[in-house]
N, C-alpha and C. Protein backbone atom coordinates (compact mmCIF):
# COMPACT_ATOMS: atom_id res chain seq x y z
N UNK A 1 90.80 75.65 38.04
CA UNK A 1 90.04 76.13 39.18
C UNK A 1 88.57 75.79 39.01
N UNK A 2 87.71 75.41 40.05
CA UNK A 2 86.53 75.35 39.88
C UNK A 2 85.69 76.98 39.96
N UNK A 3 84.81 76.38 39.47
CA UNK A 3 83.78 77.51 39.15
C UNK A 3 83.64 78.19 40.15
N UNK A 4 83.33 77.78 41.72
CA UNK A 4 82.85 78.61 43.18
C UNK A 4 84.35 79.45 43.04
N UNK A 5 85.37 78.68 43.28
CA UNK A 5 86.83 79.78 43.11
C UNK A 5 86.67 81.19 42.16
N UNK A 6 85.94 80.95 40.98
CA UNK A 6 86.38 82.07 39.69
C UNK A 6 85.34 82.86 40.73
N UNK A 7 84.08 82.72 41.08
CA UNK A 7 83.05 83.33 41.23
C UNK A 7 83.37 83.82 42.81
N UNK A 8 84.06 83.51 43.73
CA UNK A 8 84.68 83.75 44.83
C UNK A 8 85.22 84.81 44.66
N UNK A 9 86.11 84.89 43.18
CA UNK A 9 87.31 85.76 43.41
C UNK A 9 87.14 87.30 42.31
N UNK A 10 85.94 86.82 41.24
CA UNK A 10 85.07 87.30 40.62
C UNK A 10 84.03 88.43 40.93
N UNK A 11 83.05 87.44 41.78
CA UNK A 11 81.82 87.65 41.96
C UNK A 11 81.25 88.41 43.63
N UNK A 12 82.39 88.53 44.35
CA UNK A 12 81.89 88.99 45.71
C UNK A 12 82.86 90.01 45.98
N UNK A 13 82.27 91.08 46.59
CA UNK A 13 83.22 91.89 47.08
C UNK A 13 84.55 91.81 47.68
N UNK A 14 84.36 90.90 48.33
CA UNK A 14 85.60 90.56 48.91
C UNK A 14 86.84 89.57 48.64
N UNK A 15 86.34 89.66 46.68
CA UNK A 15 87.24 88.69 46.00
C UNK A 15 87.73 89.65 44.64
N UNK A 16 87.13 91.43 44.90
CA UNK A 16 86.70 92.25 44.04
C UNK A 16 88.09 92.86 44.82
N UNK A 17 88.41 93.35 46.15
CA UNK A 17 89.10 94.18 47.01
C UNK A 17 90.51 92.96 47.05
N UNK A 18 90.31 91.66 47.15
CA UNK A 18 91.64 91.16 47.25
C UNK A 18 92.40 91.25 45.50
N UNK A 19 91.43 90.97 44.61
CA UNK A 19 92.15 90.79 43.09
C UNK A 19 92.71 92.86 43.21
N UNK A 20 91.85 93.25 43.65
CA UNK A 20 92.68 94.97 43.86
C UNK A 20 93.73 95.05 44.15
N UNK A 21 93.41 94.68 45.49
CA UNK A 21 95.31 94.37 46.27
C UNK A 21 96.18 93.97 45.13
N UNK A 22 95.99 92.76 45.10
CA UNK A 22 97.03 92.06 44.47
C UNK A 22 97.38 92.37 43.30
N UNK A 23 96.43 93.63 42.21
CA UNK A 23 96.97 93.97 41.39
C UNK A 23 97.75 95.08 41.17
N UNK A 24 98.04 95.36 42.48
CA UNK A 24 98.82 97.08 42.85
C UNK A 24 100.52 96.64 42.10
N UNK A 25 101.33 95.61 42.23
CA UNK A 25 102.48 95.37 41.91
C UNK A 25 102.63 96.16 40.28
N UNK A 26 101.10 95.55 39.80
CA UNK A 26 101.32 95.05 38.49
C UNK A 26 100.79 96.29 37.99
N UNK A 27 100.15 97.35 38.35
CA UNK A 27 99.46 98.26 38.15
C UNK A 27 101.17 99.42 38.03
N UNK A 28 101.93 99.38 39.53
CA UNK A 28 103.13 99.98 39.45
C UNK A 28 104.09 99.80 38.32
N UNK A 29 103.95 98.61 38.12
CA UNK A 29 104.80 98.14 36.63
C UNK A 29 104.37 98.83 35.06
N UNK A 30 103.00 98.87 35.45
CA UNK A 30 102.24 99.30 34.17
C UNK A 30 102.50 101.15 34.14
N UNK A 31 101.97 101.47 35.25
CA UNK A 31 103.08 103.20 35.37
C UNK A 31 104.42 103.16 35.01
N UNK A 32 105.16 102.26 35.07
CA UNK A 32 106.19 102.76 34.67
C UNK A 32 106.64 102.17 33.28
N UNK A 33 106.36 101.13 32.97
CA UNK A 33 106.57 101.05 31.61
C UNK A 33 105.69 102.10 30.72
N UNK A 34 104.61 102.38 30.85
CA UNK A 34 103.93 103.72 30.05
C UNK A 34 104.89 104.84 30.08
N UNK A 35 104.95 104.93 31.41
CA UNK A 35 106.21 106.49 31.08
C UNK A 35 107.58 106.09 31.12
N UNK A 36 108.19 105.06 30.81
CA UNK A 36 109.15 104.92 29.87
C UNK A 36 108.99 104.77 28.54
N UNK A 37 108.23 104.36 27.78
CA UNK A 37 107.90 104.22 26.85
C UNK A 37 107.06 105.29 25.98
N UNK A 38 106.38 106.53 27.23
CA UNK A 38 106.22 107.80 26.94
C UNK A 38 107.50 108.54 26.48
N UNK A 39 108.50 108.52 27.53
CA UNK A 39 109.67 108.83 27.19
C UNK A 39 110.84 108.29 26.13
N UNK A 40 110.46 107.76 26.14
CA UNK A 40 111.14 107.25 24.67
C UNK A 40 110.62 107.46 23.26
N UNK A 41 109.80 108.19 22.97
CA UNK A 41 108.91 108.27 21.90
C UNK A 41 108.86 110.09 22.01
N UNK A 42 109.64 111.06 22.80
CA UNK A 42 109.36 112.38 23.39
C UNK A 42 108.82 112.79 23.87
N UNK A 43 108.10 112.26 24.79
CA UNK A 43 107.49 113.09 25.93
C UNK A 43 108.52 113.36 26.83
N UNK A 44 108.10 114.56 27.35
CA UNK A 44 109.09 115.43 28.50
C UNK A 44 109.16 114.13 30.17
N UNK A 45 110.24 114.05 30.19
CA UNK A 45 109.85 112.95 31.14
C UNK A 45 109.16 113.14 32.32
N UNK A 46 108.73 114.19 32.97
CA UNK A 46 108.44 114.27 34.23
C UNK A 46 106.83 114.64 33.66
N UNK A 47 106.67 114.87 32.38
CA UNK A 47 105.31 114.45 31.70
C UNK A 47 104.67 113.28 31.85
N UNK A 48 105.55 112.42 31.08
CA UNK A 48 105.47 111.22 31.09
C UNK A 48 105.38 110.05 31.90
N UNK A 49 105.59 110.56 32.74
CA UNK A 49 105.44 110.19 34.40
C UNK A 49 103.90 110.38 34.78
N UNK A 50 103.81 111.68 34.81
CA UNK A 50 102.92 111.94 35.30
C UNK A 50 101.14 111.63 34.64
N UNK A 51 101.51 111.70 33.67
CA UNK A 51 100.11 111.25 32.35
C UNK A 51 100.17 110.16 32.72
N UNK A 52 101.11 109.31 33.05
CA UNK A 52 101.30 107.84 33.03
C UNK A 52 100.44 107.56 34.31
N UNK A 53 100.88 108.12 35.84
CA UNK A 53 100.52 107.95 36.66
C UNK A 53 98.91 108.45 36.88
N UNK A 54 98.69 109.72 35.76
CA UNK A 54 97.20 109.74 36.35
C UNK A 54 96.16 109.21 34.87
N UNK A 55 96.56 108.54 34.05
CA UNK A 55 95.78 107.28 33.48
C UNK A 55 95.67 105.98 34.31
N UNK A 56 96.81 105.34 34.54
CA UNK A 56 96.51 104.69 35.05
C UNK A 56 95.74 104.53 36.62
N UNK A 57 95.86 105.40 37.32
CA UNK A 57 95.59 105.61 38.46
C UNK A 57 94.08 106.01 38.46
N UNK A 58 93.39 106.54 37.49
CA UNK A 58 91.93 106.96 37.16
C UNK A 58 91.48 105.23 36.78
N UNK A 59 91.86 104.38 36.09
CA UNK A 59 91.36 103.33 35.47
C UNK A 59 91.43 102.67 37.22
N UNK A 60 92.36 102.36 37.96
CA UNK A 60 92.40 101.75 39.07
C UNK A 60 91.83 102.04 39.97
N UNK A 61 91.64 103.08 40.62
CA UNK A 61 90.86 103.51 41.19
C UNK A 61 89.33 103.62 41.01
N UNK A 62 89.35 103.53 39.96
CA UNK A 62 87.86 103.39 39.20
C UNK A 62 87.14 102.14 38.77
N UNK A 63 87.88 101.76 38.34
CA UNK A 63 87.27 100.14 37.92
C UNK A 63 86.97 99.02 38.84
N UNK A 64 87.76 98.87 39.84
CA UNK A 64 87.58 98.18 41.04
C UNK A 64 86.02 98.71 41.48
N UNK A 65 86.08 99.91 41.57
CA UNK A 65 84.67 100.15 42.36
C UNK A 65 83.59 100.05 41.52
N UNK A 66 83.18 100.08 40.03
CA UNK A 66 82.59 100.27 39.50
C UNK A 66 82.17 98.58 39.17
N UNK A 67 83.01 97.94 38.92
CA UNK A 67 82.76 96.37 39.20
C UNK A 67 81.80 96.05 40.23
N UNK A 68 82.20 96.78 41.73
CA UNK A 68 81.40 96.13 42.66
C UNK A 68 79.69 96.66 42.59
N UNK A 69 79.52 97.59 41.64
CA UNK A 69 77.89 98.31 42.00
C UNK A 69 77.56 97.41 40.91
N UNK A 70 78.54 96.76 39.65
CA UNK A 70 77.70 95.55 38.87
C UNK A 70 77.68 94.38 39.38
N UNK A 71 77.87 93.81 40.10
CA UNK A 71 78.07 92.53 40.83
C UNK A 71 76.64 92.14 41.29
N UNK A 72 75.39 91.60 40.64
CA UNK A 72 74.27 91.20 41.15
C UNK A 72 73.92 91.01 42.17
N UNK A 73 72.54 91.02 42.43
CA UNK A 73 71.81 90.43 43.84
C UNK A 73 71.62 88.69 43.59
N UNK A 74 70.98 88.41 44.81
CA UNK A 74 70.48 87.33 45.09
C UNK A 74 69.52 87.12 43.70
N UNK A 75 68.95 87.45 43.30
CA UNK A 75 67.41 87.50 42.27
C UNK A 75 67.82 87.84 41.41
N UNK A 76 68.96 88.51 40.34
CA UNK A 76 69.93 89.06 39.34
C UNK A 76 68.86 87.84 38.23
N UNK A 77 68.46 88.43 37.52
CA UNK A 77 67.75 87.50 36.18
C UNK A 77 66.33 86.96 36.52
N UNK A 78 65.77 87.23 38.01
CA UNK A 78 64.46 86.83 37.95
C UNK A 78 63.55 88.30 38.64
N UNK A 79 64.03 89.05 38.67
CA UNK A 79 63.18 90.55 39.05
C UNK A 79 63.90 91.51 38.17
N UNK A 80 62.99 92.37 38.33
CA UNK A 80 63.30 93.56 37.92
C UNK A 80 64.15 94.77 38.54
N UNK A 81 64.92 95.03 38.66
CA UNK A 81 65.50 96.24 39.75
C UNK A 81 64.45 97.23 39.65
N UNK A 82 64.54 97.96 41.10
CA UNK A 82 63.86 99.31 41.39
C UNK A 82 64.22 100.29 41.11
N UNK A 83 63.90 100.94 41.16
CA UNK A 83 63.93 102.70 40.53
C UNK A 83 63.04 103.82 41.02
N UNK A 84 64.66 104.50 41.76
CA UNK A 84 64.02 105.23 42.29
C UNK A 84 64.82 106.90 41.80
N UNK A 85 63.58 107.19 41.50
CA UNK A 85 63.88 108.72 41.27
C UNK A 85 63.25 110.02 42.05
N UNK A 86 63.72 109.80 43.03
CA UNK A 86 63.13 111.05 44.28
C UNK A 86 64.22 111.39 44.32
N UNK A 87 64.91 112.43 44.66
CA UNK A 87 66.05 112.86 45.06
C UNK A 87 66.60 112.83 46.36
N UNK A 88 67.37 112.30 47.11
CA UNK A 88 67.00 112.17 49.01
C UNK A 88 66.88 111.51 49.43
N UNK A 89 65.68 110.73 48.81
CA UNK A 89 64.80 109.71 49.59
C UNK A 89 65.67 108.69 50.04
N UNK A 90 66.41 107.76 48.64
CA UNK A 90 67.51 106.96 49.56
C UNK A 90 68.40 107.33 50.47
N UNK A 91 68.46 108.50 50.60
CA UNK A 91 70.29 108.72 50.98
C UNK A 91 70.11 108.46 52.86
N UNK A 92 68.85 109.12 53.35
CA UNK A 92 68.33 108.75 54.90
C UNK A 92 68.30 107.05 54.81
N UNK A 93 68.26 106.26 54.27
CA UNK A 93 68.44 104.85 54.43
C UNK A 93 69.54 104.04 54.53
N UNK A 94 70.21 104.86 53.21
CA UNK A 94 71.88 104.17 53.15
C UNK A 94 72.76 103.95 54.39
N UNK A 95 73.30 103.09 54.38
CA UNK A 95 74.26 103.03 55.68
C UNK A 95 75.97 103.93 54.77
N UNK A 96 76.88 104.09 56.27
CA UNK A 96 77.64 104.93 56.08
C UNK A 96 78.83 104.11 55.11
N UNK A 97 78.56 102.88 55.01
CA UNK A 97 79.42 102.45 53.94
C UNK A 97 79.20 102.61 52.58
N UNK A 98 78.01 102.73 52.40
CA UNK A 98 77.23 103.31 51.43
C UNK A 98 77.51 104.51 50.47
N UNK A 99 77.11 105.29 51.68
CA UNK A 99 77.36 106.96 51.55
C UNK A 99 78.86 106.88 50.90
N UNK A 100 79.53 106.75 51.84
CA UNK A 100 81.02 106.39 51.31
C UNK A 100 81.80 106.18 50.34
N UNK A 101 81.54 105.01 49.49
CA UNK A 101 81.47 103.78 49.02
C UNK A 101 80.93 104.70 47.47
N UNK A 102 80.02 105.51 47.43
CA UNK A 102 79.10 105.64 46.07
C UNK A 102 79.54 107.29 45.84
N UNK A 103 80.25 108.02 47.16
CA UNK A 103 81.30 109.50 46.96
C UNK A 103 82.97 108.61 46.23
N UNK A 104 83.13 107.21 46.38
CA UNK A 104 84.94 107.44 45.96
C UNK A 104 84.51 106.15 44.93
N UNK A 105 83.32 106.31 44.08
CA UNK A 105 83.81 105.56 42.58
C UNK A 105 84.11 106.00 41.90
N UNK A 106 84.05 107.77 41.71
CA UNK A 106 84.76 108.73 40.62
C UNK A 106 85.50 109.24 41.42
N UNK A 107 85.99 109.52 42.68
CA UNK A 107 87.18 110.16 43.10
C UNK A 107 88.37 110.25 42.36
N UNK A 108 88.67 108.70 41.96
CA UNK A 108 89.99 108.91 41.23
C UNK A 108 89.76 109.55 40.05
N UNK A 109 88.79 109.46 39.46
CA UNK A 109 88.36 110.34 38.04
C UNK A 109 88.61 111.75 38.33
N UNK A 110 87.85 112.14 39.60
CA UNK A 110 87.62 113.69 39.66
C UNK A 110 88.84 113.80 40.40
N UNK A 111 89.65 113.05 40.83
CA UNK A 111 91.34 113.81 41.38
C UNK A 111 92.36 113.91 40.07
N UNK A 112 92.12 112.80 39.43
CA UNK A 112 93.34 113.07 38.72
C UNK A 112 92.84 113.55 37.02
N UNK A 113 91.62 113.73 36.28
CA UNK A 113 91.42 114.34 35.27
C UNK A 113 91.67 114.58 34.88
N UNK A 114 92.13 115.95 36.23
CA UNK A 114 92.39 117.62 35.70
C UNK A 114 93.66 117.90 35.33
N UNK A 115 94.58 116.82 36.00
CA UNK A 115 95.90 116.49 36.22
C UNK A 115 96.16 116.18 34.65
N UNK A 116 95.75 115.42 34.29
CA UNK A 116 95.52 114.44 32.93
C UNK A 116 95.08 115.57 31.63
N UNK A 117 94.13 115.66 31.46
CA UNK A 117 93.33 116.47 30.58
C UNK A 117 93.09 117.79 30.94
N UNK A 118 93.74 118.76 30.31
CA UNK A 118 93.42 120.33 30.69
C UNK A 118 92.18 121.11 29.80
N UNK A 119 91.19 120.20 29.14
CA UNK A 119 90.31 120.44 29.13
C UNK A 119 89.00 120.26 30.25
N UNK A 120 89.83 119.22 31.25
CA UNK A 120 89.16 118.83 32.38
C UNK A 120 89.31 119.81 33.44
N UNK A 121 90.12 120.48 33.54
CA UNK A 121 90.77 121.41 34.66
C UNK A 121 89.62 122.48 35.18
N UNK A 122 88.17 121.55 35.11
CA UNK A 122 86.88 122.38 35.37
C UNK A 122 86.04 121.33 36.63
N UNK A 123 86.39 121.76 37.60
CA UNK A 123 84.79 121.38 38.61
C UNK A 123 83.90 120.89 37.58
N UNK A 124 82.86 121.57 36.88
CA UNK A 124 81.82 121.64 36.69
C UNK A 124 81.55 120.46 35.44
N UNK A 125 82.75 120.53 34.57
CA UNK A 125 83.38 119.45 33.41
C UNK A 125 83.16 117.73 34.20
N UNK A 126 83.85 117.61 35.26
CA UNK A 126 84.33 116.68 35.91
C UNK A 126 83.39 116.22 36.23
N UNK A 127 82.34 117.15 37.06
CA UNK A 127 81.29 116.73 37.93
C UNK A 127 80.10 115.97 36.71
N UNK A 128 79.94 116.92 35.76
CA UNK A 128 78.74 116.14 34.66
C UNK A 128 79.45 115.26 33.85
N UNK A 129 80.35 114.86 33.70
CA UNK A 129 81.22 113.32 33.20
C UNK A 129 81.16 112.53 33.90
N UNK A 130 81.65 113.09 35.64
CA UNK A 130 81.36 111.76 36.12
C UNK A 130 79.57 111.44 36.70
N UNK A 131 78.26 112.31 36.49
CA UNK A 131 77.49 112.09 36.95
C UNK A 131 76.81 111.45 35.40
N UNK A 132 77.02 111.43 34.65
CA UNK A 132 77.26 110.87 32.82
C UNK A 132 77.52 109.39 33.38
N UNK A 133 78.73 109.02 33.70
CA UNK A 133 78.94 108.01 34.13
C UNK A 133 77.85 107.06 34.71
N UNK A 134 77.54 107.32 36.09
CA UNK A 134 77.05 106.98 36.99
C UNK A 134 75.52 107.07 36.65
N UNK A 135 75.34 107.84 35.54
CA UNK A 135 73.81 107.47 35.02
C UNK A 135 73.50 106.56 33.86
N UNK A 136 74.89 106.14 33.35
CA UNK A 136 75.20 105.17 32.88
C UNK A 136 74.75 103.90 33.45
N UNK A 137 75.73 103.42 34.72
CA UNK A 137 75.51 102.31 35.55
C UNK A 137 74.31 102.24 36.06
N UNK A 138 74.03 103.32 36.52
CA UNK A 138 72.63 103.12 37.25
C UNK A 138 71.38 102.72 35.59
N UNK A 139 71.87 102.96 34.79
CA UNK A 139 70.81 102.19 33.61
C UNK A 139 71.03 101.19 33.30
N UNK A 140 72.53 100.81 33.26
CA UNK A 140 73.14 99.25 33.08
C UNK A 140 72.34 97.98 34.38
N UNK A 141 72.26 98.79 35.56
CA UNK A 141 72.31 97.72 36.71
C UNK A 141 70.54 97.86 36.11
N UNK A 142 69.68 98.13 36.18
CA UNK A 142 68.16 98.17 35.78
C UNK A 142 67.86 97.59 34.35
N UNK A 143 68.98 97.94 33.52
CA UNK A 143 68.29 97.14 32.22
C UNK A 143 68.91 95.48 32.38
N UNK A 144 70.48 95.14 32.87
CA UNK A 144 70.58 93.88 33.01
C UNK A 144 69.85 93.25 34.27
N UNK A 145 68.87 93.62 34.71
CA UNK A 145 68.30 93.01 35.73
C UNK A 145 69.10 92.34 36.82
N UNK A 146 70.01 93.10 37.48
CA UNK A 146 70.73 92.92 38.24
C UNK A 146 70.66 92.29 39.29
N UNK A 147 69.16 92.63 40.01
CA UNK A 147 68.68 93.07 41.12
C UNK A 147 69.10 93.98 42.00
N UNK A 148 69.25 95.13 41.63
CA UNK A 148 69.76 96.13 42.16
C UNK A 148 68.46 97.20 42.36
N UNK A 149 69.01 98.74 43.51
CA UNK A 149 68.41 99.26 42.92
C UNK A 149 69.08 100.36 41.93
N UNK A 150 68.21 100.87 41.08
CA UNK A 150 68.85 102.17 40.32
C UNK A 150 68.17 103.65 41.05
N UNK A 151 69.06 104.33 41.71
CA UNK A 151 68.78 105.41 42.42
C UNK A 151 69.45 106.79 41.51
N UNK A 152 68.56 107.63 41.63
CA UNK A 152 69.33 108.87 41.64
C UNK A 152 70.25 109.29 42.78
N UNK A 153 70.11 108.91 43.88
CA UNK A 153 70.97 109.52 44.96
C UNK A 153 72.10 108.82 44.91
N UNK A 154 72.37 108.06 44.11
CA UNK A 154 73.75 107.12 43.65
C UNK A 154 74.32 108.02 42.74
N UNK A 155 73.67 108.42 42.00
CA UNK A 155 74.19 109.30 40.94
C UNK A 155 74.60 110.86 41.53
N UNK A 156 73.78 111.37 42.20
CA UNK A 156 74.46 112.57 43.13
C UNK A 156 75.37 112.23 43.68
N UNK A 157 75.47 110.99 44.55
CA UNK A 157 76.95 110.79 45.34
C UNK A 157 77.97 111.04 44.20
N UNK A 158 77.92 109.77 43.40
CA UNK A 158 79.05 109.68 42.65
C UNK A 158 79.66 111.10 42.27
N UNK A 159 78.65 112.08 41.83
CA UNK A 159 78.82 113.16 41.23
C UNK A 159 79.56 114.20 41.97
N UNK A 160 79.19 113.69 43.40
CA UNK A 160 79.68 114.97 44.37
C UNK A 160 80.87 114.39 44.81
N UNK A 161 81.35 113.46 44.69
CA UNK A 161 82.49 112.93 45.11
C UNK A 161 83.75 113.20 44.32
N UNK A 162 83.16 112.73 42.49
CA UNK A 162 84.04 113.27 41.80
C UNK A 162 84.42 115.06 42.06
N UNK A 163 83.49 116.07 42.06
CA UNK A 163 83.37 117.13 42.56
C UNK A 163 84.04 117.64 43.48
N UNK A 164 84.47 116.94 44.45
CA UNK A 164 85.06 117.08 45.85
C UNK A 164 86.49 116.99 45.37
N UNK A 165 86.37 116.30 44.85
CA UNK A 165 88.27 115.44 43.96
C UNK A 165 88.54 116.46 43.40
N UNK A 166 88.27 116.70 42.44
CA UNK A 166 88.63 117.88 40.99
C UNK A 166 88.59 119.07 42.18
N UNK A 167 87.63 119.64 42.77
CA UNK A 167 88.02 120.68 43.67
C UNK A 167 89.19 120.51 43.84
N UNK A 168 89.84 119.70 44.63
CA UNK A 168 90.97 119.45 45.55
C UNK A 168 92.30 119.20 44.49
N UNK A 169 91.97 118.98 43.16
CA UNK A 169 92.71 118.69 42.21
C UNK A 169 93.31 119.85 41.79
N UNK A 170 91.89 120.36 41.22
CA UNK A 170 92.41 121.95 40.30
C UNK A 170 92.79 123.12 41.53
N UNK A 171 92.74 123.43 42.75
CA UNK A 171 92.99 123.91 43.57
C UNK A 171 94.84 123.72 43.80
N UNK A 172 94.44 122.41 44.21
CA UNK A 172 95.92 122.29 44.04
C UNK A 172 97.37 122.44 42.75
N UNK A 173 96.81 122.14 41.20
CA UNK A 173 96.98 122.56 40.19
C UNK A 173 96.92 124.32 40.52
N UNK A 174 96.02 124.98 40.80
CA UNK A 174 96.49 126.52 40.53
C UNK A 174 97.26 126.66 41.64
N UNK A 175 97.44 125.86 42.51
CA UNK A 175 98.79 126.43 43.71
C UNK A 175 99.89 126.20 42.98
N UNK A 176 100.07 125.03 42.60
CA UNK A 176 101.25 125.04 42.27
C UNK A 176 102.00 125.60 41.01
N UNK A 177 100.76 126.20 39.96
CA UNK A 177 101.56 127.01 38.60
C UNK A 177 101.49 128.59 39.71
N UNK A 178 101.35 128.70 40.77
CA UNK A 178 101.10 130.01 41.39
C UNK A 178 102.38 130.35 41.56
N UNK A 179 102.91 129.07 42.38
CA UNK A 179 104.09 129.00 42.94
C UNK A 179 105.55 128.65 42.07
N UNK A 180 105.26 128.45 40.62
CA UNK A 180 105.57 128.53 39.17
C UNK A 180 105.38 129.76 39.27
N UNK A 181 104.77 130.41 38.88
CA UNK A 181 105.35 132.01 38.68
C UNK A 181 105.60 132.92 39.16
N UNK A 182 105.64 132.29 40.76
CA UNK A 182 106.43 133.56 41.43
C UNK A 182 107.50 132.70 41.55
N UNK A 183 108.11 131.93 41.20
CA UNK A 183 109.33 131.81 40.80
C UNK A 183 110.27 132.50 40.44
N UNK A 184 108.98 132.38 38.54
CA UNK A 184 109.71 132.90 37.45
C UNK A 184 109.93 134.47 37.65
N UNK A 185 108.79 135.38 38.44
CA UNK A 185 109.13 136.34 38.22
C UNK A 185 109.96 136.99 39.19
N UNK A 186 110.44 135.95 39.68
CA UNK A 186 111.46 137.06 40.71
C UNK A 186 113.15 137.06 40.42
């Protein structure tokens, strides 16, 4: 393949969202060989399933998007990225793909965690891991001279998004051991 191809399919969003697609087959394959192979070694199978499905499903959901906020500007190696640390200030600028876009790069983190790790089974856990994260990137895209900018209001999204997830996660987690023990006790 020539180089414009790798960097086509690489390097632009819309070569970031098709290699996604196309890796859903292979992603399903990878769930299930983990929890067969969970299960075969003793894990409870409907465990094993499920750890399976929310590892992998946190890495997929996650990595795709986190690729696209490293993906350079036009100027990537001859400026400096900006930095902005007001709190707000960007978020009245951003367009709604934006807004969007920077709430579901930890979603899958903050949905399935809690699912995953029951030390995670905390809002508040979730939310400063994944805003940990995201202050991560936002130092990565500024020190590799990306041309990006590095915002705090990137880092609140991310944070409140994961937040929103794990809500909806562990909520749903205490419904359903709820509905586990009024089972058991009747």
């Amino acid at each position: 393949m020539r180089t414009g191809v790798w960097h086509g399919l690489f390097g632009t969003y819309t070569g970031v969202v098709v290699l996604t697609v196309a890796a859903f087959p292979i992603v399903v394959q990878a769930v299930c060989a983990l929890a067969r192979r969970r299960a075969a070694r003793g894990s409870m199978p409907g465990w094993a399933w499920r750890s399976s499905l929310a590892d992998v499903g946190m890495a997929y959901g996650t990595v795709p998007l986190v690729w696209m906020t490293m993906l350079p500007g036009m100027r990537a190696g001859e400026v400096t990225g900006a930095v902005s640390l007001v709190p707000l200030r960007d978020l009245e600028t951003m367009s709604t793909v934006q807004v969007v876009g920077n709430l579901l790069i930890f979603a899958a983190f903050g949905l399935l965690a809690p699912l995953r790790f029951p030390a995670l089974a905390s809002v508040p856990r979730v939310t400063a891991l994944a805003a940990t994260g995201s202050a991560l990137i936002e130092t990565a895209q500024y020190v590799l001279r990306l041309d990006r900018v590095s915002s705090i209001d990137d880092v609140l999204l991310n944070a409140t998004g994961a937040g929103l997830a794990a809500i909806i996660s562990v909520v749903s987690l205490m419904s359903y051991r709820f509905v586990v023990l009024q089972r058991v006790t009747r």
